[in-house]
Protein backbone atom coordinates (compact mmCIF):
# COMPACT_ATOMS: atom_id res chain seq x y z
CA UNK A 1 -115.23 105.51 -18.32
CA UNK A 2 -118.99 105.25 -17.86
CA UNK A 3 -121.35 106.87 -20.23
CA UNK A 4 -122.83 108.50 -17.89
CA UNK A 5 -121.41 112.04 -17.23
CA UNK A 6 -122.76 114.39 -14.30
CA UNK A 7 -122.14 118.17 -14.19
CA UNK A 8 -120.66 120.09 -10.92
CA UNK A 9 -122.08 122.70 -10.19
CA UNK A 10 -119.97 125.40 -10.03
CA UNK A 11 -117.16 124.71 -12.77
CA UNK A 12 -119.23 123.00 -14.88
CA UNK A 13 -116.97 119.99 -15.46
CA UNK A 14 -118.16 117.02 -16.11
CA UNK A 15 -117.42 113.66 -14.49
CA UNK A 16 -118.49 110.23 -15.02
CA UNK A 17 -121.42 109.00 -12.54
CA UNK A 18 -120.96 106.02 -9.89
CA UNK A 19 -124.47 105.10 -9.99
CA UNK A 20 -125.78 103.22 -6.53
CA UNK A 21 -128.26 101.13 -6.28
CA UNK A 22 -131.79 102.13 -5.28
CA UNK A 23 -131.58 102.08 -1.24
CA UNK A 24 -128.00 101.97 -1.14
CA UNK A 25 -127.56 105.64 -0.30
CA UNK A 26 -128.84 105.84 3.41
CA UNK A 27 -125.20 105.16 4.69
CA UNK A 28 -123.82 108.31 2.79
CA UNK A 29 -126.72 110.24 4.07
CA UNK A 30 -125.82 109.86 7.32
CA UNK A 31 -122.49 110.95 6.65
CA UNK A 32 -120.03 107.84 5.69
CA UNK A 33 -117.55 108.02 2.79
CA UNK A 34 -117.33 105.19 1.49
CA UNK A 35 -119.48 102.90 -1.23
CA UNK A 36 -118.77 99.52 -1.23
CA UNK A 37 -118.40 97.71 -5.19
CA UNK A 38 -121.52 95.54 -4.25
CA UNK A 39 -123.45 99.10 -3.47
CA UNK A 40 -122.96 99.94 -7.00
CA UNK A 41 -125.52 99.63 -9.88
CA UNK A 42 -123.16 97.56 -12.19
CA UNK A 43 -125.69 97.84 -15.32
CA UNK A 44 -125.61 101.38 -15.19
CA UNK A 45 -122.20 102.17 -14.19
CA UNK A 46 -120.15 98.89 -14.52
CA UNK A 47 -117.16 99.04 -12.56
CA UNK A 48 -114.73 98.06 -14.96
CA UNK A 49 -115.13 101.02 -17.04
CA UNK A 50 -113.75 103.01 -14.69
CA UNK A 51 -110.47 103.87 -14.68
CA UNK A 52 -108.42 102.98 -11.23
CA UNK A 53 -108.26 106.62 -9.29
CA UNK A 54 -110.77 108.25 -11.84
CA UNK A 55 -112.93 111.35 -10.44
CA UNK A 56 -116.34 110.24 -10.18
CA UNK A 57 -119.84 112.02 -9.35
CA UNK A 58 -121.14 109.43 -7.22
CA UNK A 59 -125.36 109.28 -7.97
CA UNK A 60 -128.18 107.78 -6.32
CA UNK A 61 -130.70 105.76 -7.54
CA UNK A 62 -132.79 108.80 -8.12
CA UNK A 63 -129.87 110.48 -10.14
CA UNK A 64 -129.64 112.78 -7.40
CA UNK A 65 -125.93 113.87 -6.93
CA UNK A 66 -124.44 112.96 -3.54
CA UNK A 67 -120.87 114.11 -3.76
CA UNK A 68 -117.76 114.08 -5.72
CA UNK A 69 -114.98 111.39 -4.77
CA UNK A 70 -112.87 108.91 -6.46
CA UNK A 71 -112.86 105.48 -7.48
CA UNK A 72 -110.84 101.97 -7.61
CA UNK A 73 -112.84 99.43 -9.08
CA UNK A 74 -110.92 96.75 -8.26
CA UNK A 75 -111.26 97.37 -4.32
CA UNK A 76 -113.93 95.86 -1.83
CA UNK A 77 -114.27 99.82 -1.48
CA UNK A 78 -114.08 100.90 -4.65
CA UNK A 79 -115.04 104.95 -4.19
CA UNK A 80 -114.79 107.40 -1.43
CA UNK A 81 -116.50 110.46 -1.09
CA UNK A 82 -114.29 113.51 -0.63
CA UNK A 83 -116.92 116.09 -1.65
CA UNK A 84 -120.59 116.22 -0.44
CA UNK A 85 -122.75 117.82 -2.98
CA UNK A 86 -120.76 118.82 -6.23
CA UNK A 87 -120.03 122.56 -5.10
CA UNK A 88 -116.55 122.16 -5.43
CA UNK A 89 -114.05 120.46 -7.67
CA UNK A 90 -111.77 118.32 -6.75
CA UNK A 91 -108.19 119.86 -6.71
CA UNK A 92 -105.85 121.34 -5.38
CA UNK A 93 -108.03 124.56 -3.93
CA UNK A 94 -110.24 121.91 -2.10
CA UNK A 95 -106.81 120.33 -0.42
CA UNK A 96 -105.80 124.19 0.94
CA UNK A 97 -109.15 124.68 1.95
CA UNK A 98 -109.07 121.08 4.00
CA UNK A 99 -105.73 121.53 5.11
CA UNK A 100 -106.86 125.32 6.87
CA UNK A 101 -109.13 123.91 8.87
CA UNK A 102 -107.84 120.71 10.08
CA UNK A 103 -104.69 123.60 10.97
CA UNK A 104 -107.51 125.53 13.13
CA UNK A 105 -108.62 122.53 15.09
CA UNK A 106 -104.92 121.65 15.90
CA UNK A 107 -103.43 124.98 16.78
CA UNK A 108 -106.45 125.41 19.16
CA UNK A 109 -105.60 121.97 20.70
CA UNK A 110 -101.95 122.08 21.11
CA UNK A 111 -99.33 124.37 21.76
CA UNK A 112 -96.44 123.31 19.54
CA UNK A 113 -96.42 122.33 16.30
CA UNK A 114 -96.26 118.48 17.02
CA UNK A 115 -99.58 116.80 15.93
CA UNK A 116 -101.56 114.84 13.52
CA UNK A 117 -102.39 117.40 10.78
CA UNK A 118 -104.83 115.13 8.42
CA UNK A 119 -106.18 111.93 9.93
CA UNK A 120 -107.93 110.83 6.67
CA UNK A 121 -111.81 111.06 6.53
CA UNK A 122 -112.34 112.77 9.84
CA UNK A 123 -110.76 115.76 8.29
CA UNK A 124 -112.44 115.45 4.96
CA UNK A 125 -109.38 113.90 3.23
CA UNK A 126 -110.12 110.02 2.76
CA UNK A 127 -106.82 107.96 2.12
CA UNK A 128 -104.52 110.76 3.56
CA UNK A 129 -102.61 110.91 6.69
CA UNK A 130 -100.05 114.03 7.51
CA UNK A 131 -98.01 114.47 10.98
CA UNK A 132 -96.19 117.68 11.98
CA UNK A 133 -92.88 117.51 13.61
CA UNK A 134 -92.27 120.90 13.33
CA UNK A 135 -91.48 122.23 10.02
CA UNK A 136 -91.22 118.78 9.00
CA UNK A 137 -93.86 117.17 7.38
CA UNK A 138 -94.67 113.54 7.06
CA UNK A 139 -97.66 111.86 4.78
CA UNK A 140 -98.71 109.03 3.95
CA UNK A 141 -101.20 107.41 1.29
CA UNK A 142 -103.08 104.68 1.14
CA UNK A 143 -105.63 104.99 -1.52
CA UNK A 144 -105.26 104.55 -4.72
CA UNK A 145 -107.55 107.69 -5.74
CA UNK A 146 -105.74 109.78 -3.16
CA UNK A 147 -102.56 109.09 -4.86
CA UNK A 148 -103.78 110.68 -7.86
CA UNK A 149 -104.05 113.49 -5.66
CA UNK A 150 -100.17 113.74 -4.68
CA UNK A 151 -98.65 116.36 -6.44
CA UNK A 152 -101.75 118.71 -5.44
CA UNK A 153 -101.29 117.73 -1.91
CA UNK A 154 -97.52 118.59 -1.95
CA UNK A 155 -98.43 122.21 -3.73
CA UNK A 156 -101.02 122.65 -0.47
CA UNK A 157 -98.94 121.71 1.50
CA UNK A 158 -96.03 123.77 0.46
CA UNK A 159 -98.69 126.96 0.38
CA UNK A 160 -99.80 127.05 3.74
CA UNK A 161 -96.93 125.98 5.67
CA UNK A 162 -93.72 126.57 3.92
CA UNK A 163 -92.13 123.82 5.24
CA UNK A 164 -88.47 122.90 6.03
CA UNK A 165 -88.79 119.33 4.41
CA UNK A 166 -92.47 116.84 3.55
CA UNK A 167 -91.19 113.50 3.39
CA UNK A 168 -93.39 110.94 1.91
CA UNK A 169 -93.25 107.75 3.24
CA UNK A 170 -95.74 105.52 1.59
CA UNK A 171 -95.90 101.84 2.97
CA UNK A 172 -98.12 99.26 4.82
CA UNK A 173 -100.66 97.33 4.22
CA UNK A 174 -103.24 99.58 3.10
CA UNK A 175 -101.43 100.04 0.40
CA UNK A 176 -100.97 96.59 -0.53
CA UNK A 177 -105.31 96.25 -0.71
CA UNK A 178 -104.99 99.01 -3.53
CA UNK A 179 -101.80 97.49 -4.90
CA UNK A 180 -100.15 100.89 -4.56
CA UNK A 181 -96.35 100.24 -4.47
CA UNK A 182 -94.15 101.15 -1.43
CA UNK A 183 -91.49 103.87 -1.29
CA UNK A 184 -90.32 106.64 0.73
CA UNK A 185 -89.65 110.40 -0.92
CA UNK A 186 -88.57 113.56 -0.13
CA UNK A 187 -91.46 116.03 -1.87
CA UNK A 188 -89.73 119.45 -0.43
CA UNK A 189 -86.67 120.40 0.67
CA UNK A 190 -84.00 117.97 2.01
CA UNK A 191 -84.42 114.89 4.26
CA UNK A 192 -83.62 115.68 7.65
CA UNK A 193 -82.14 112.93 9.51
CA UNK A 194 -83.85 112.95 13.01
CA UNK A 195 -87.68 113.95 13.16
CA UNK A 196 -87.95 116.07 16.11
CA UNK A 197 -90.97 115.28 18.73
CA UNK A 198 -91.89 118.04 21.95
CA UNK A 199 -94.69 116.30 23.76
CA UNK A 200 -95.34 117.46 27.79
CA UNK A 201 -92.02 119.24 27.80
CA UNK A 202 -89.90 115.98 26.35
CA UNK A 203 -88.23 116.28 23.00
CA UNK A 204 -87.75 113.21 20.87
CA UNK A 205 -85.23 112.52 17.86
CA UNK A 206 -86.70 109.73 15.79
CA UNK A 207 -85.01 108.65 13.05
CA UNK A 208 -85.98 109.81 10.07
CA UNK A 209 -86.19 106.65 7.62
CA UNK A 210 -85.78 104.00 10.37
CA UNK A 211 -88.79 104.22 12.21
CA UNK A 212 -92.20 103.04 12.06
CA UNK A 213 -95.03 104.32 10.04
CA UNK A 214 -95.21 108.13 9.97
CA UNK A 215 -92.62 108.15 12.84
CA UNK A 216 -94.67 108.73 15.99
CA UNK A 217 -98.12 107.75 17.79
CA UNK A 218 -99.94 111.21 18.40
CA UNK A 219 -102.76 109.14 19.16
CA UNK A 220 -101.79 108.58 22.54
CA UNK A 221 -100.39 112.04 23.20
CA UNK A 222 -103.69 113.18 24.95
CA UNK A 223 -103.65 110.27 26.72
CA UNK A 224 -99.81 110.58 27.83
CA UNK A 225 -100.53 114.30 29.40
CA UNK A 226 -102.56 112.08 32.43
CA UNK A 227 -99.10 110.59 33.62
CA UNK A 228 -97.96 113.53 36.28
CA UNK A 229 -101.17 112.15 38.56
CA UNK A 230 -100.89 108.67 38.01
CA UNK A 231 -96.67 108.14 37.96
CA UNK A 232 -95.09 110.36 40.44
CA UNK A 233 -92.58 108.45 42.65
CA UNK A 234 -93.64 105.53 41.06
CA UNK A 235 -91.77 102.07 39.78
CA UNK A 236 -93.11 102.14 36.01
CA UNK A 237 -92.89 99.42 33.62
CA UNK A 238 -93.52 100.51 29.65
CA UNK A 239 -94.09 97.54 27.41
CA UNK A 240 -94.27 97.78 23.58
CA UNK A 241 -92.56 101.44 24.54
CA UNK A 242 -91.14 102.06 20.87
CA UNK A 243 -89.32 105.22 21.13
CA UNK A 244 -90.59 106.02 24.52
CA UNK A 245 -93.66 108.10 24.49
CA UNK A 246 -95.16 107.00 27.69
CA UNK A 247 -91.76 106.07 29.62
CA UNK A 248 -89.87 109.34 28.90
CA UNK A 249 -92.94 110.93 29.68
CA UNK A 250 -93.78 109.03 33.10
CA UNK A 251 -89.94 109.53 34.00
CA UNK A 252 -90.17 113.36 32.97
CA UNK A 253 -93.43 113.53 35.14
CA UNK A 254 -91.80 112.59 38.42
CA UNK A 255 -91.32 108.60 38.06
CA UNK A 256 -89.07 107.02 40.12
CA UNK A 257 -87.73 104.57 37.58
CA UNK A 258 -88.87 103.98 34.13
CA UNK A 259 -87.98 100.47 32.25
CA UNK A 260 -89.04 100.34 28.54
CA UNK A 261 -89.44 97.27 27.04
CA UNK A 262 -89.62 96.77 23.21
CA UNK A 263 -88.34 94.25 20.80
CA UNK A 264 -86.65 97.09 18.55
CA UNK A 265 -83.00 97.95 19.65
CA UNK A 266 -83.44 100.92 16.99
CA UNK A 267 -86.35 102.32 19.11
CA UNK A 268 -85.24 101.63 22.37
CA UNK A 269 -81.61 103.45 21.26
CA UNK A 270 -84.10 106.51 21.02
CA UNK A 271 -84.83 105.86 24.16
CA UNK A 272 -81.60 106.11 25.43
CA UNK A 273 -80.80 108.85 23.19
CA UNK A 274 -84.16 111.25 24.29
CA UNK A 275 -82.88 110.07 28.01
CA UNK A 276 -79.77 111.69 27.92
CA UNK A 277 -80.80 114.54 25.99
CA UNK A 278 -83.63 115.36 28.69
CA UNK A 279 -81.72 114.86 31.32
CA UNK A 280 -83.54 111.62 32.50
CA UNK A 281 -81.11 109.04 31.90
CA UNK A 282 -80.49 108.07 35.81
CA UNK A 283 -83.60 106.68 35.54
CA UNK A 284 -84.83 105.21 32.22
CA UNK A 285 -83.82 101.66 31.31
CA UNK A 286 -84.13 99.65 28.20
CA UNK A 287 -84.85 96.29 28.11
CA UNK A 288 -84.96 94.62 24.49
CA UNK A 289 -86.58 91.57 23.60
CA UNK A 290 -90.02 90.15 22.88
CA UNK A 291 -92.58 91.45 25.52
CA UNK A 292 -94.11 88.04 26.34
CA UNK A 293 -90.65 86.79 27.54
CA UNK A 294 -89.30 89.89 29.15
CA UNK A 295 -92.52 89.75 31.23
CA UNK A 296 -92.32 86.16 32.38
CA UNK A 297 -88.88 86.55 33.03
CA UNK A 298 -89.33 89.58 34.90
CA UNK A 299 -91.86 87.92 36.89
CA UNK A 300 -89.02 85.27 37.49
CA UNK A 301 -86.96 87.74 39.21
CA UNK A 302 -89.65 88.55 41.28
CA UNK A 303 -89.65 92.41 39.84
CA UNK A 304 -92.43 94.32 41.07
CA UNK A 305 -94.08 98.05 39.61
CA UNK A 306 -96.44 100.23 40.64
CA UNK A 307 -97.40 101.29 37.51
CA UNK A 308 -97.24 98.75 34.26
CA UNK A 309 -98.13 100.16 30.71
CA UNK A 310 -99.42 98.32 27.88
CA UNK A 311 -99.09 100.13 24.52
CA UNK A 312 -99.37 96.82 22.05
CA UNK A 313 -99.50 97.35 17.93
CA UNK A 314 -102.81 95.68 17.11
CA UNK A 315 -103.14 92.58 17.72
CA UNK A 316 -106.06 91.82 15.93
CA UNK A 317 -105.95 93.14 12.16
CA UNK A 318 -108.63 91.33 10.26
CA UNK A 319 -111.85 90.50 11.81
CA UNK A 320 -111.27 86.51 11.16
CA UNK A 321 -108.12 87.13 13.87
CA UNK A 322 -110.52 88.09 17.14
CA UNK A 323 -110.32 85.28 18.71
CA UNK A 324 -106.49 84.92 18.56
CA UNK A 325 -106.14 88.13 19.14
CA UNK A 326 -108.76 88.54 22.21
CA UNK A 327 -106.86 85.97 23.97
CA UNK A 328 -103.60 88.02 23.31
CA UNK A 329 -104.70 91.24 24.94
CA UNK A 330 -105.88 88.78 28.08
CA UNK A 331 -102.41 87.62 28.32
CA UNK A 332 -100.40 90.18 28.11
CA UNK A 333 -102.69 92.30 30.43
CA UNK A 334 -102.48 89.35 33.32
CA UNK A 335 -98.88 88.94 32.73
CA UNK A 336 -98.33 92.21 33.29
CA UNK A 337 -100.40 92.34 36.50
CA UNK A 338 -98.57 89.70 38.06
CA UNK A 339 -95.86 92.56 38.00
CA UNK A 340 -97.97 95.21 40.05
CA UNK A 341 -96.93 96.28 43.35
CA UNK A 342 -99.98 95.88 45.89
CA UNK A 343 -102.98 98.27 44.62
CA UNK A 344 -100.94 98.72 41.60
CA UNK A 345 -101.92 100.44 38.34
CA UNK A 346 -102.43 99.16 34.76
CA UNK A 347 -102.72 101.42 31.76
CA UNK A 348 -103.86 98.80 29.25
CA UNK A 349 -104.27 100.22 25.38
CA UNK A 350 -105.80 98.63 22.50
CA UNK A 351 -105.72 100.51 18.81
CA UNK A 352 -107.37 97.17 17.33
CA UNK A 353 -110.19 99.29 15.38
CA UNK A 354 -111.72 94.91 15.48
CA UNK A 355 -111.71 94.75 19.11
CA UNK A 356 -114.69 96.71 21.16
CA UNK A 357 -114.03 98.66 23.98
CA UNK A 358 -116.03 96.49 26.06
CA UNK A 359 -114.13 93.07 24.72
CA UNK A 360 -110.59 94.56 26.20
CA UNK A 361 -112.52 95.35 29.17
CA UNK A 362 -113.80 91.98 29.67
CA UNK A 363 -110.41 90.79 28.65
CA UNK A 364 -108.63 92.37 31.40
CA UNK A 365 -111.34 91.54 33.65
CA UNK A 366 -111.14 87.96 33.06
CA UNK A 367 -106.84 88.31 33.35
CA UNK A 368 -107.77 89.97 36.86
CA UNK A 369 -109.95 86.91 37.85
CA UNK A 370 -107.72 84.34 36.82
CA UNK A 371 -104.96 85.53 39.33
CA UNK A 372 -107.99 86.27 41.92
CA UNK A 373 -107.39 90.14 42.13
CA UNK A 374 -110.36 92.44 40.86
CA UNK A 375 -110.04 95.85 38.73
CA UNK A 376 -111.37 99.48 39.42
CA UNK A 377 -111.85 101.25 36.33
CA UNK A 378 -110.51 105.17 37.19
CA UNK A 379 -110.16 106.48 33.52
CA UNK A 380 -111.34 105.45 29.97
CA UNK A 381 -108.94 106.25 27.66
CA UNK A 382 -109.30 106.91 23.90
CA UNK A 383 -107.09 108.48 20.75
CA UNK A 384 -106.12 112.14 20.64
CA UNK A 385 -108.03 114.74 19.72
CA UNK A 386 -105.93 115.32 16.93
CA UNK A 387 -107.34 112.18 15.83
CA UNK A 388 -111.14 113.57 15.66
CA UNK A 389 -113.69 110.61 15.18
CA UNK A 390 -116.27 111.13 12.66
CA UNK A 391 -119.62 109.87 14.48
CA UNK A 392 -120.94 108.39 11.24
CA UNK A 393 -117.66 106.36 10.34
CA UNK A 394 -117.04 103.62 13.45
CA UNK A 395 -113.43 103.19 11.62
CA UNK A 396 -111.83 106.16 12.84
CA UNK A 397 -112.60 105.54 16.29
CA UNK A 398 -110.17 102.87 16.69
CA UNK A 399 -108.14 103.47 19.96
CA UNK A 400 -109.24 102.43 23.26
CA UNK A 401 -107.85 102.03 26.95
CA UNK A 402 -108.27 101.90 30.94
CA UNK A 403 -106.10 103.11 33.62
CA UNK A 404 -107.15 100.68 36.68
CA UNK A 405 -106.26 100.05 39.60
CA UNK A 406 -105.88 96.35 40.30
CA UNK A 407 -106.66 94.71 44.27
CA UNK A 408 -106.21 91.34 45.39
CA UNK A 409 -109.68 90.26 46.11
């Protein structure tokens, strides 16, 4: 622990200072979370006296007191702040408190209870994501500090909601950069074998432990509610579909036919299975494989759509990948307008927080001009607003799209 201890104001505890160094403090002025280990004044609070997950005051040069947060000294980001100022203590109060308000936002926003509760440090929570599925509650970690944190987040949790069941299930790769280990839990009540998902009058059953990440993308739920003007009567392709989102949704909104593709029989069986239990199953196919192939081979056959979707996972997940993964999103995007129907559409997606919204943009151009067609941009696309972005943190705006229509030149 470092020597030096800093008071809070209003319990008086007292908790060992993360010291910055002088000019290093203009970032978390402007509202960013997190302090980076070469940020920190090592002389004055060396990092290794910290304890991994500790409470910390974190200090300016000036020993003026920025906020309360916590720290893992063995990370490239080794504190975030969770607290501005040191009003309040860090416990599980605060987490209620948090948890209220990011419930206001949401129950404004939607009108069932199907939405991402906590998305991390837009809602004041850094290192903690929570989705609703009704009384069902899913979180997940990925700090090392907010793990600390857990049993206070499951006694919020169970305060304001009451749930049915909160299922932890704590994997990925974050958690491998804080070497947190991997496991799923059940924190309340019993695990329920199908979470349930109503989005645009569709319900979903997604298995419960076989499915990916928290279960569901509410990211692109906002986005999904523009299908009824862009799908009805229309031939729509759905690649990288997982469970269906935007092809259940397309078919529900008046599509014609709906073909998902995805390389996951276990998603596409929820396909199948939200089909028939929506009454859509006449027409929604499945088509399983990798997309790449299923799109040349379609093309093969000479298939044609008037409205192609392209919902990839990211392609590009460290910034030394760009390149690779640049050219990626300008293949898959021309493959998949070789598919269009004359003055077809193409929803093309990107959540790639490494890739600019302008650099998929140029990417599909360039896929456009390479088959000698050219692209009107009618809609920009980003994540759900149960996904706020904090202006002062470009991390948590990470999802970007376009719905265009593509010509022949």
């Amino acid at each position: 622990m470092s020597e030096d201890l800093v008071q809070a104001e209003e319990d008086g505890a007292e908790l060992p200072g993360l010291f910055l160094k002088r000019g290093e403090d203009a970032r978390l002025r402007q509202g960013h979370l997190w302090v980076f280990s070469n940020e920190v004044d090592v002389k004055r609070s060396p990092l290794g006296e910290f304890a991994p997950g500790e409470q910390v005051a974190i200090v300016d040069a000036s020993e003026r007191v920025l906020g309360l947060g916590y720290v893992n000294p063995n990370a490239l980001i080794c504190a975030r702040m969770v607290e501005r100022g040191a009003h309040h203590p860090l416990d599980k109060s605060l987490i209620v408190h948090r948890l209220k308000v990011a419930l206001a936002l949401r129950e404004q926003l939607y009108d069932t209870p199907h939405y991402r509760l906590v998305f991390g440090e837009s809602d004041g929570l850094p290192g903690l994501v929570i989705d609703r599925f009704g009384e069902v509650f899913v979180g997940q970690i990925g700090t090392l500090g907010m793990e600390g944190m857990k049993a206070w987040i499951v006694e919020a949790v169970a305060k304001v909601f009451r749930p049915r069941a909160f299922l932890w299930k704590n994997s990925g790769s974050v958690r491998k950069l804080e070497a947190l280990p991997e496991y799923d839990e059940c924190a309340l009540g019993d695990w329920p074998e199908f979470l349930e998902v109503v989005e645009g009058g569709v319900t979903f059953r997604i298995d419960s432990r076989d499915s990916q990440k928290t279960g569901w993308f509410y990211d692109q739920r906002d986005n999904r509610d523009r299908l009824p003007k862009l799908v009805k009567g229309k031939r729509v392709l759905d690649v990288f579909s997982y469970a269906g989102g935007w092809g259940l949704r397309a078919a529900a909104a008046g599509a014609s036919e709906v073909i998902c593709v995805d390389a996951s029989a276990t998603a596409l069986a929820v396909v199948n299975r939200a089909a028939q239990d929506n009454g859509l199953a006449e027409r929604v196919k499945t088509l399983q494989g990798d997309a790449f192939d299923v799109l040349k081979s379609l093309r093969q056959e000479r298939e044609r759509f008037d409205v192609v979707i392209v919902d990839p996972p990211a392609f590009i997940k460290r910034k030394k990948d760009f390149a690779e993964g640049r050219l990626a999103y300008r293949r898959i995007n021309e493959m998949a307008m070789q598919l269009l129907a004359r003055d077809g559409l193409l929803i093309a997606c990107s959540c790639s927080h490494h890739l600019p919204r302008t650099a998929l943009l140029d990417a599909i151009n360039q896929g456009a001009r390479h088959l000698d067609r050219s692209v009107q941009v009618l809609m920009s696309l980003q994540q759900s607003a149960c996904h706020p972005v904090h202006p002062a943190i470009p991390e948590t705006d990470y999802l970007k799209g376009y719905v265009c229509r593509v010509l022949p030149s």
